[in-house]
C-alpha atoms as a PDB file:
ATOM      1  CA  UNK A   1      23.521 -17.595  -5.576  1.00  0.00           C
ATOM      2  CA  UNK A   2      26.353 -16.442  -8.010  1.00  0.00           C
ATOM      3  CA  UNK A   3      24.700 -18.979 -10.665  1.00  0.00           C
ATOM      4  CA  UNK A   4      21.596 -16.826 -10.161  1.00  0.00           C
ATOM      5  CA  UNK A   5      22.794 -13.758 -10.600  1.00  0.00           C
ATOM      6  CA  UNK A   6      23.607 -13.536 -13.607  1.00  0.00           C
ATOM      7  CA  UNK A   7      20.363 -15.523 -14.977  1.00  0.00           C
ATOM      8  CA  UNK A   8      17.588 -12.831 -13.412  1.00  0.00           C
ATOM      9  CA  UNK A   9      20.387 -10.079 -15.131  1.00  0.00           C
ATOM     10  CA  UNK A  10      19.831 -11.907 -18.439  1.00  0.00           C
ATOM     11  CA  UNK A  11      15.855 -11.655 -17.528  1.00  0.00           C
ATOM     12  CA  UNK A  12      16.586  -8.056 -16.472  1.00  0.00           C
ATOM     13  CA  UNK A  13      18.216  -6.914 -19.316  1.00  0.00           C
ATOM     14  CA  UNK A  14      15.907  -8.335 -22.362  1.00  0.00           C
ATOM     15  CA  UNK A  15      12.637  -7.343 -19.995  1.00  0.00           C
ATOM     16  CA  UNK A  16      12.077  -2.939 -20.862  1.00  0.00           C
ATOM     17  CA  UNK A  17      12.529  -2.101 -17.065  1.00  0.00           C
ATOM     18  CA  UNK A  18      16.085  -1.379 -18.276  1.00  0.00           C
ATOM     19  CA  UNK A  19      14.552   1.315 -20.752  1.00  0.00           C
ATOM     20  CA  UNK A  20      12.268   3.084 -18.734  1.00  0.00           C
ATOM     21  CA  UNK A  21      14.487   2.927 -15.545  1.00  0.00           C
ATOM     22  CA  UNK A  22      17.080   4.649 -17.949  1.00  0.00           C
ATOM     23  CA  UNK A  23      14.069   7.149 -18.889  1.00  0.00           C
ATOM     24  CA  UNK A  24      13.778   7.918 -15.186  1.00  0.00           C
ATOM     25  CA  UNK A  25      17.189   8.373 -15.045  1.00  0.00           C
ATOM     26  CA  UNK A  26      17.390  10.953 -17.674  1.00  0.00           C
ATOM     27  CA  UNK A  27      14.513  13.282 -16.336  1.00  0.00           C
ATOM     28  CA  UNK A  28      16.767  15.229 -13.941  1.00  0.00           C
ATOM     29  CA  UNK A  29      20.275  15.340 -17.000  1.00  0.00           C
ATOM     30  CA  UNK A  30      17.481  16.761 -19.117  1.00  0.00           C
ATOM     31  CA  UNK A  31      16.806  19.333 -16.512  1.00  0.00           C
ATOM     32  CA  UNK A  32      20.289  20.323 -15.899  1.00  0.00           C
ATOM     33  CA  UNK A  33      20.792  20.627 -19.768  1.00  0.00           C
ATOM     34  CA  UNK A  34      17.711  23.131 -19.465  1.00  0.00           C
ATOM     35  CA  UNK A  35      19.556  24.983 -16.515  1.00  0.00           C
ATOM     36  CA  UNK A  36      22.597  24.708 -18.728  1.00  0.00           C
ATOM     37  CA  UNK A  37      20.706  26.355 -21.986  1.00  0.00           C
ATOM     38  CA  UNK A  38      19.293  28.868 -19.321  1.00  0.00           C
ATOM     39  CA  UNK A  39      22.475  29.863 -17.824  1.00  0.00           C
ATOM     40  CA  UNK A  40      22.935  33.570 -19.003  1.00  0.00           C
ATOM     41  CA  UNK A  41      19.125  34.225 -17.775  1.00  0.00           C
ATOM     42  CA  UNK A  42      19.933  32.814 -14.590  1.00  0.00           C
ATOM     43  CA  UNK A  43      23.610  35.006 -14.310  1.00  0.00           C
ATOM     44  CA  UNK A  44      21.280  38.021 -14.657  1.00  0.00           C
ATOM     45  CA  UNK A  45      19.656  37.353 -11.025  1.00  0.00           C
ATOM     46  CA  UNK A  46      23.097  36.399  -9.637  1.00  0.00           C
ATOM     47  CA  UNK A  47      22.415  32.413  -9.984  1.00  0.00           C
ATOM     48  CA  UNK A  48      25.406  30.919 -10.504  1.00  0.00           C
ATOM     49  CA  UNK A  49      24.397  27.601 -12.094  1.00  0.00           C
ATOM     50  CA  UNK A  50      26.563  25.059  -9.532  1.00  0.00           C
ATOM     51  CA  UNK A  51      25.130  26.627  -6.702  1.00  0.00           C
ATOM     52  CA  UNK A  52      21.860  24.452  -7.904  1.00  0.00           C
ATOM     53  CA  UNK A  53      23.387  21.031  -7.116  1.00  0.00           C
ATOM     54  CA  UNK A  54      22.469  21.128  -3.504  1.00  0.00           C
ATOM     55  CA  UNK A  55      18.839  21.480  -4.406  1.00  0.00           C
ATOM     56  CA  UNK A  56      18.802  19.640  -7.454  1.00  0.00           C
ATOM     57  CA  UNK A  57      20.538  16.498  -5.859  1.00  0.00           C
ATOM     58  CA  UNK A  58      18.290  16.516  -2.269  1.00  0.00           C
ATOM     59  CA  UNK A  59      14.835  17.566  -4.067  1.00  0.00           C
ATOM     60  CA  UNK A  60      14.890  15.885  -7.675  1.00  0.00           C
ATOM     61  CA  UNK A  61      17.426  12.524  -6.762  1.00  0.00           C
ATOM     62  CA  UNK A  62      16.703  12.048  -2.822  1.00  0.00           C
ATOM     63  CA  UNK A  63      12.798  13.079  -3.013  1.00  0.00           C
ATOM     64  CA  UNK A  64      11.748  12.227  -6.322  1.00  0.00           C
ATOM     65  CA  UNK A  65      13.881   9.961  -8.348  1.00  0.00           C
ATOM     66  CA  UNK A  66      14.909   7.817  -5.595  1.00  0.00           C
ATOM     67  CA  UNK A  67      11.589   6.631  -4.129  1.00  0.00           C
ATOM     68  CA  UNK A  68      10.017   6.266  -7.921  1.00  0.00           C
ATOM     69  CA  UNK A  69      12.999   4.036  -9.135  1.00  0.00           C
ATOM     70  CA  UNK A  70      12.802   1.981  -5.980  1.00  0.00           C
ATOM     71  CA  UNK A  71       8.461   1.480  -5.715  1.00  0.00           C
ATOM     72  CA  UNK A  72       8.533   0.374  -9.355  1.00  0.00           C
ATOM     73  CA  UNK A  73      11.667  -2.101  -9.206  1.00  0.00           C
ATOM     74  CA  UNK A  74      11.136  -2.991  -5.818  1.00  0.00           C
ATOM     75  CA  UNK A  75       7.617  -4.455  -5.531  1.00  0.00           C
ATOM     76  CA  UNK A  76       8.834  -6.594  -9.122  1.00  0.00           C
ATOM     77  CA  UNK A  77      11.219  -8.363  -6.909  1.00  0.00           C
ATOM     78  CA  UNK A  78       8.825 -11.182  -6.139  1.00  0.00           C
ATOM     79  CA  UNK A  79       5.495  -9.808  -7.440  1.00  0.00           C
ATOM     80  CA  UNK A  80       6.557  -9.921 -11.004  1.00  0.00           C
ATOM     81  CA  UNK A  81       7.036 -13.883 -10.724  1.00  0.00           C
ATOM     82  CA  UNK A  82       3.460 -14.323  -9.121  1.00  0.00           C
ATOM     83  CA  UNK A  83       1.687 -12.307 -12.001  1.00  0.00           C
ATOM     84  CA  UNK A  84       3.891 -14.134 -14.931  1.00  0.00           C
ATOM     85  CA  UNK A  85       2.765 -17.437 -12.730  1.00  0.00           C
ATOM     86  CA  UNK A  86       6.477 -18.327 -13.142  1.00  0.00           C
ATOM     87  CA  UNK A  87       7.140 -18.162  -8.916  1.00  0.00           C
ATOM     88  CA  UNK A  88       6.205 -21.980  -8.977  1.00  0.00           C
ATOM     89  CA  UNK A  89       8.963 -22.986 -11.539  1.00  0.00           C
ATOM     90  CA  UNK A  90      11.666 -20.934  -9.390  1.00  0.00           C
ATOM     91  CA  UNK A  91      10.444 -22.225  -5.767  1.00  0.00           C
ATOM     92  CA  UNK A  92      10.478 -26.350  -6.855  1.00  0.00           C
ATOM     93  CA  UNK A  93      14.006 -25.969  -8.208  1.00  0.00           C
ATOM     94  CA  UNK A  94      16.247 -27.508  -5.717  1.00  0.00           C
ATOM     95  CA  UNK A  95      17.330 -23.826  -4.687  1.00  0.00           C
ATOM     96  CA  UNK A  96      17.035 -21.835  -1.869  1.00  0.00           C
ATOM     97  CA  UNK A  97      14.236 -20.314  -1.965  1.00  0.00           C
ATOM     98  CA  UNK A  98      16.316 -17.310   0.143  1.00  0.00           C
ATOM     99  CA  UNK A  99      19.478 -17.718  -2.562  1.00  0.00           C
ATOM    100  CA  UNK A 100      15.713 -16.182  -5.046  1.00  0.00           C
ATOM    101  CA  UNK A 101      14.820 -13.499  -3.023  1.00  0.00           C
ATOM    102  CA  UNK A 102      19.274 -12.648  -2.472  1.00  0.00           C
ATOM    103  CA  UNK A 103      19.942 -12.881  -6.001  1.00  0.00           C
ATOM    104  CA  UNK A 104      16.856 -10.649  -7.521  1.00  0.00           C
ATOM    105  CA  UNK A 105      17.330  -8.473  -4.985  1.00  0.00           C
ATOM    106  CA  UNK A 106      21.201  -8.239  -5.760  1.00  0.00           C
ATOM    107  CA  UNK A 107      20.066  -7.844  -9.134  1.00  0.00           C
ATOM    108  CA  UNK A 108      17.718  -5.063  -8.978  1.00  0.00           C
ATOM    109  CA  UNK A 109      19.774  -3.162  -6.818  1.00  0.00           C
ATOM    110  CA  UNK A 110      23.007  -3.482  -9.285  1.00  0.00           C
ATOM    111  CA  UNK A 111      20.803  -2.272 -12.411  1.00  0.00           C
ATOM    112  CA  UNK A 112      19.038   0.319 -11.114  1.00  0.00           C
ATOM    113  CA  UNK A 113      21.686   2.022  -8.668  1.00  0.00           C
ATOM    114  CA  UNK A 114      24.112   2.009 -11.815  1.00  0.00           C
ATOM    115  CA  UNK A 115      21.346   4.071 -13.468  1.00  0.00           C
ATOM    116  CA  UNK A 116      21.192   6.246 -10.418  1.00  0.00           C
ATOM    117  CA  UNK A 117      25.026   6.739 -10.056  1.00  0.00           C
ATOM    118  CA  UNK A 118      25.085   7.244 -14.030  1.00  0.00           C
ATOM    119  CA  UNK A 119      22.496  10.135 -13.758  1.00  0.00           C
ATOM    120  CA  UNK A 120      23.895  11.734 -10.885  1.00  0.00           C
ATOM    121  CA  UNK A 121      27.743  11.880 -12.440  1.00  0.00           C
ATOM    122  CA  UNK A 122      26.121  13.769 -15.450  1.00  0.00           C
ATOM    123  CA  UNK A 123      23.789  16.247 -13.814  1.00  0.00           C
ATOM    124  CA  UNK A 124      26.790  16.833 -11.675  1.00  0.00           C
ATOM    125  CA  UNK A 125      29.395  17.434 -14.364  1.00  0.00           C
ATOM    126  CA  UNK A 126      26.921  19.784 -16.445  1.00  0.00           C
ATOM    127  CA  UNK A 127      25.997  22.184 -13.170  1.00  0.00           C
ATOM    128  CA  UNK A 128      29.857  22.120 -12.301  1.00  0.00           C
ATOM    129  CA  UNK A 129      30.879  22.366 -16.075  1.00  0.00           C
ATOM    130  CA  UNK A 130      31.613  26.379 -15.596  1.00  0.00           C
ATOM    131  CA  UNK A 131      34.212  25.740 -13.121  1.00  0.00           C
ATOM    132  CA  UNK A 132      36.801  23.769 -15.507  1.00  0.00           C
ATOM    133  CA  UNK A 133      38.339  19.885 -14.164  1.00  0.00           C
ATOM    134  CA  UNK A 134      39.745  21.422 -10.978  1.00  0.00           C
ATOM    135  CA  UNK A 135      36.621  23.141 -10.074  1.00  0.00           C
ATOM    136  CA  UNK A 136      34.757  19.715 -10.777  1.00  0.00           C
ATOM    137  CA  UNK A 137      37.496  17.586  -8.629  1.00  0.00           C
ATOM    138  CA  UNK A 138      37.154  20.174  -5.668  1.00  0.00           C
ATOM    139  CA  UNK A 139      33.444  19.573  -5.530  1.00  0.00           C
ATOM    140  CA  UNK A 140      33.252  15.910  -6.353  1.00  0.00           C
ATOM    141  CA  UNK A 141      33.397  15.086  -2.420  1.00  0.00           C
ATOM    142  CA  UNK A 142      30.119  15.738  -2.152  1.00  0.00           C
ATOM    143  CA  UNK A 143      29.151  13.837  -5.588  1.00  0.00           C
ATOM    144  CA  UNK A 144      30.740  10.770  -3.779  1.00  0.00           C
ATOM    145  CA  UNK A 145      28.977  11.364  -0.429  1.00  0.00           C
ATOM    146  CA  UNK A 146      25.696  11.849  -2.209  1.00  0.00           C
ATOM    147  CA  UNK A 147      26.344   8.666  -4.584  1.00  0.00           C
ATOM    148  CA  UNK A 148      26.850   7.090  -1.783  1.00  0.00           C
ATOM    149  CA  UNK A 149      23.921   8.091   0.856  1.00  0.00           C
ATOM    150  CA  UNK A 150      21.593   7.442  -2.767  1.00  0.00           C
ATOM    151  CA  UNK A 151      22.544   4.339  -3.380  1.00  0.00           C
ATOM    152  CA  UNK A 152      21.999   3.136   0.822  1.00  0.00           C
ATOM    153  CA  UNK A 153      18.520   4.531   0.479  1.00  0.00           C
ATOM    154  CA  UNK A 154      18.085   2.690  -2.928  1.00  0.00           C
ATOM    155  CA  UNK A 155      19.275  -0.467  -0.465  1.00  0.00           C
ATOM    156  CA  UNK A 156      16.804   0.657   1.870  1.00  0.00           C
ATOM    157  CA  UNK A 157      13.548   1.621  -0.135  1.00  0.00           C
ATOM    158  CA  UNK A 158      14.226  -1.222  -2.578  1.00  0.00           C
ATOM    159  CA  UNK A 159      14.201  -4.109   0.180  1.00  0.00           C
ATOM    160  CA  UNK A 160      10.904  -3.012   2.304  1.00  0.00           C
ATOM    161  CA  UNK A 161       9.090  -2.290  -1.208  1.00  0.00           C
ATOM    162  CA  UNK A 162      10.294  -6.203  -2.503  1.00  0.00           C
ATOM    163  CA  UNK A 163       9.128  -7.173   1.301  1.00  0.00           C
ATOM    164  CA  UNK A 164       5.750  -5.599   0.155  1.00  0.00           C
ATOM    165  CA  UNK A 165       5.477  -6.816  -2.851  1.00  0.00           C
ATOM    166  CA  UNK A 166       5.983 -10.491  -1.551  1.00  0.00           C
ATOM    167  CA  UNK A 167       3.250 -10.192   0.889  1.00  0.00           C
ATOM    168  CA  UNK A 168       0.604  -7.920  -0.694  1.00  0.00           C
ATOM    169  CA  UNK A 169      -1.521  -8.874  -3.770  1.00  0.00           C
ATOM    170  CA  UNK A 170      -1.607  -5.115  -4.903  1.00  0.00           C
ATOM    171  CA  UNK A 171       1.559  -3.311  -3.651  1.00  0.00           C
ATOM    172  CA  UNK A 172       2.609  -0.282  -6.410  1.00  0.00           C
ATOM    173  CA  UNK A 173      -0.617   1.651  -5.049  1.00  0.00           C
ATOM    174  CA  UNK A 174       0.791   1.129  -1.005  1.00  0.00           C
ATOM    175  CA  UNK A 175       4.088   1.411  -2.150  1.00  0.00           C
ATOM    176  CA  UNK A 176       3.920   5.162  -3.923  1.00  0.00           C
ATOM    177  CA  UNK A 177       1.413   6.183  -0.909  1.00  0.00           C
ATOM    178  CA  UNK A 178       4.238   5.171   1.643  1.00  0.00           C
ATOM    179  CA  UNK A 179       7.443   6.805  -0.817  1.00  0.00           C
ATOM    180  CA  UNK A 180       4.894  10.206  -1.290  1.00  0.00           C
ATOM    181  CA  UNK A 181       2.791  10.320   1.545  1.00  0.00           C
ATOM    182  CA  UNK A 182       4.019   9.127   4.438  1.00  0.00           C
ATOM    183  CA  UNK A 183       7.784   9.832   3.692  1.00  0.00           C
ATOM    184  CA  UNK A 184       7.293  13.310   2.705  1.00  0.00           C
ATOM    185  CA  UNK A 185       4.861  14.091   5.265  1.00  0.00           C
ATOM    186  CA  UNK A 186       6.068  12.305   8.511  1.00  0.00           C
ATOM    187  CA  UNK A 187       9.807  12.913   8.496  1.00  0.00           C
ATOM    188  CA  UNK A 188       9.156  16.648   8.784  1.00  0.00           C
ATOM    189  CA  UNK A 189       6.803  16.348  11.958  1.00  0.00           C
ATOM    190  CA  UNK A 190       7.985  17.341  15.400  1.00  0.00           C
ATOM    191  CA  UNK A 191       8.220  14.350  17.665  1.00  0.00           C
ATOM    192  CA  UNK A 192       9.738  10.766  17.480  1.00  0.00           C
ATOM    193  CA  UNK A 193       7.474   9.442  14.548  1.00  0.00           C
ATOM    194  CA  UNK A 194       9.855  10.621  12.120  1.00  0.00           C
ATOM    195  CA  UNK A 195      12.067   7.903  13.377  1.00  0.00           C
ATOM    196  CA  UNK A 196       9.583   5.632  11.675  1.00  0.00           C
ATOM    197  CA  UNK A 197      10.392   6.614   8.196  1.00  0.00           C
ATOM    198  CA  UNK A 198      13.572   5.710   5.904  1.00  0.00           C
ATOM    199  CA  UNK A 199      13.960   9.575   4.225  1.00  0.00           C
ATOM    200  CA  UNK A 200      14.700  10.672   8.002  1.00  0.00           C
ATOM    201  CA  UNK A 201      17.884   8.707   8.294  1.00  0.00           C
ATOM    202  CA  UNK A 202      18.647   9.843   4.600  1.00  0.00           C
ATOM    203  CA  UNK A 203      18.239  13.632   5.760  1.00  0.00           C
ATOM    204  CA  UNK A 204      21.537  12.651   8.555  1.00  0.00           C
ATOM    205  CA  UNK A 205      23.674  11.573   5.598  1.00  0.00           C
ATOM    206  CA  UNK A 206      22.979  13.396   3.153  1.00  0.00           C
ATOM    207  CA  UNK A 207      25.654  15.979   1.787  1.00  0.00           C
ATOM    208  CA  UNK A 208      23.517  18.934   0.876  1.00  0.00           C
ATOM    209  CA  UNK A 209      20.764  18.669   3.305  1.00  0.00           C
ATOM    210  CA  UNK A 210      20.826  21.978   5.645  1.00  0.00           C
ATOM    211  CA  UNK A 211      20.480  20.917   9.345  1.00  0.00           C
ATOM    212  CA  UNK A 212      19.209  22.917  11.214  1.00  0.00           C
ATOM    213  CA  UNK A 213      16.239  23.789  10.047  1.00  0.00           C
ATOM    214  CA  UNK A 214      14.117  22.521   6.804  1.00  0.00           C
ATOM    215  CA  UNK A 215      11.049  23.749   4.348  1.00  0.00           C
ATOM    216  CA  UNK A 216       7.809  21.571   5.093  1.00  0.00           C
ATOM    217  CA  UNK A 217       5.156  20.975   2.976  1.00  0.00           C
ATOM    218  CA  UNK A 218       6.389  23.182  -0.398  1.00  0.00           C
ATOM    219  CA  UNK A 219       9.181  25.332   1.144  1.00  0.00           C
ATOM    220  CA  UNK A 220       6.419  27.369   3.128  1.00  0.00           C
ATOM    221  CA  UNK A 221       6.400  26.154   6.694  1.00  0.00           C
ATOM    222  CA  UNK A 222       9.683  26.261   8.073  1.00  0.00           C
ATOM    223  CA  UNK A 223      10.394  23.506  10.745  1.00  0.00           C
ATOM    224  CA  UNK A 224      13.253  22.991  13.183  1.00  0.00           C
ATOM    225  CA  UNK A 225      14.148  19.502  14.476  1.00  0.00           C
ATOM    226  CA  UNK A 226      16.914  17.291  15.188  1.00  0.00           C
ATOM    227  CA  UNK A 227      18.433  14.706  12.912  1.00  0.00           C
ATOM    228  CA  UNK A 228      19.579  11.181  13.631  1.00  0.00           C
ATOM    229  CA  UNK A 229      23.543  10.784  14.689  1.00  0.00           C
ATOM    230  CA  UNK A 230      25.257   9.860  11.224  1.00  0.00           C
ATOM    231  CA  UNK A 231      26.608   6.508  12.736  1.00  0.00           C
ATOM    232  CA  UNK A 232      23.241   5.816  13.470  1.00  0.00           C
ATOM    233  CA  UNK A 233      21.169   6.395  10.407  1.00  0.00           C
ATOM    234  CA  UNK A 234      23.838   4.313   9.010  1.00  0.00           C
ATOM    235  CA  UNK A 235      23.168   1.512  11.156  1.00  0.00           C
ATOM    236  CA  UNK A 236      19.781   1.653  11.073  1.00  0.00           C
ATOM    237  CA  UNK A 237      19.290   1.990   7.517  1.00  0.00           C
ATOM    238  CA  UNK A 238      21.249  -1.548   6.868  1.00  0.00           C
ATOM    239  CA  UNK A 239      19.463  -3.148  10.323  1.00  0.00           C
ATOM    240  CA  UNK A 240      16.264  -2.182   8.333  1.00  0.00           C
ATOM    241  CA  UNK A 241      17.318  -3.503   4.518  1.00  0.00           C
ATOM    242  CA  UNK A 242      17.934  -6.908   6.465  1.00  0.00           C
ATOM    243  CA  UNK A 243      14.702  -7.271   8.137  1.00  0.00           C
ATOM    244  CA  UNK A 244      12.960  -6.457   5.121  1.00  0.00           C
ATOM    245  CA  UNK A 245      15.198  -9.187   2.911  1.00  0.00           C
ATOM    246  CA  UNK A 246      14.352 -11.504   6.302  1.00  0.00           C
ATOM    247  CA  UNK A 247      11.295 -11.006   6.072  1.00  0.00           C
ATOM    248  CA  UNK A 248      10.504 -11.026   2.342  1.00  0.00           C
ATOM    249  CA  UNK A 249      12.217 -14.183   2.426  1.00  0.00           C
ATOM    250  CA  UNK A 250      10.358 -15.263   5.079  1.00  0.00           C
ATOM    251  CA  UNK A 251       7.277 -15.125   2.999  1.00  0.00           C
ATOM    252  CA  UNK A 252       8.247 -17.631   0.183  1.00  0.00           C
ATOM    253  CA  UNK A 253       7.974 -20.010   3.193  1.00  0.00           C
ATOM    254  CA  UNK A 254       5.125 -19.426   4.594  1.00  0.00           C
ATOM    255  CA  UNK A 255       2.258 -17.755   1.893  1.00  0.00           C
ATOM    256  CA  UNK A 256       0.333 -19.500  -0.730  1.00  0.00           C
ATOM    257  CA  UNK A 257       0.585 -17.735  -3.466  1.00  0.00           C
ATOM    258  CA  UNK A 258      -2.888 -18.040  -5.584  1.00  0.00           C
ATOM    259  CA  UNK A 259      -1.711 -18.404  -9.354  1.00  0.00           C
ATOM    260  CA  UNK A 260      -4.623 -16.720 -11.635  1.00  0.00           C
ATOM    261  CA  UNK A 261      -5.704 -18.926 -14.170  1.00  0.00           C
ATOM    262  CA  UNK A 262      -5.616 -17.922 -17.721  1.00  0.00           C
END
């Protein structure tokens, strides 16, 4: 597998995901260099501008960057090689085939959580720019705890949405219906069915997510519920990127992939 590695990062690198994951990554430093720009307007209704990581990290990284990176990566994982018709050179290599699924998946994660981390260390720094080095070093706990619950979720989202792209024919559409449908919807409803979502376990870790109570659907419907225990989320969240690596690897073995002639 450490042979591999580096030969899908070579295919990584020269393909454009790099560019427009590194777009992605950019939308919410743009932002905070809008904030920045808008700074005295915001002073004049008391906003002090690093009061708007909280919101900035849980809405824009956790809710919106997060989910997109990982549906569009993700479902490449083993997708990409059935649509290029180049799965059939990979699987009759005397490889593996599990060593594939490890290594892409290593891959993908490494790439696209460095863009994440990137992103996140420079919104940070321009919201907490006011405050001067020592300001910055006093808040960077929670830059490190957020890094860190991101980049678990990226684990997370990125397996099951490589798990669906090895076993559905047409995963992006499923994929963004489960990351802003069911995600978004689910983990704010009373009851144990938010248990069956991956943001839920996210919402336990994460830094800047208030926990007592949350905004629904917009910020208009306050709801009150319980969160995971942290140990727990933790747990479950690497129980569940195993199963789906099992079981993405799982289907080399046992689908026939239908190459499309050309």
């Amino acid at each position: 597998m450490i042979a591999l590695f580096p030969f899908f990062l070579k295919n990584w690198l020269r393909s454009n995901k790099l560019f427009w994951a590194a777009g992605l990554g950019l939308f919410p430093v743009l932002l905070t260099v809008l904030l920045q720009f808008a700074s005295p307007i915001l002073a004049n209704h008391d906003i002090e501008l690093f009061r708007l990581y909280p919101q900035i990290s849980f809405f824009v990284y956790l809710h919106l960057l997060l989910p997109i990176l990982a549906v569009l990566t993700g479902v490449s994982i083993i997708n990409e090689e059935v649509e290029d018709q180049t799965l059939s050179y990979l699987v009759v290599r005397p490889i593996p085939k599990w060593k594939i699924v490890l290594a892409k998946s290593a891959v993908y994660f490494s790439v696209v959580g460095a863009v994440v981390a990137l992103s996140l260390f420079l919104s940070f720094t321009i919201l907490n720019i006011q405050l001067g080095f020592e300001g910055w070093l006093d808040a960077s706990s929670k830059l490190l705890q957020g890094l860190g619950v991101l980049l678990l979720g990226l684990l997370a989202y990125l397996t099951f949405f490589g798990c669906l792209g090895a076993w559905l024919k047409k995963p992006v559409l499923t994929g963004l219906l489960f990351a802003f449908g069911w995600e978004n919807l689910v983990a704010y409803f009373p009851g144990n069915v938010k248990y069956l979502t991956i943001v839920h376990y996210l919402h336990s870790l994460f830094p800047t997510f208030y926990r007592t109570k949350a905004s629904g659907i917009l910020g208009l419907i306050p709801i009150k519920f319980t969160l995971a225990n942290g140990w727990a989320s933790f747990f479950t969240l690497v129980l569940m990127s195993a199963a789906f690596l099992a079981l993405t690897c799982l289907a080399l073995y046992v689908k026939e992939y239908k190459m499309e002639q050309t």
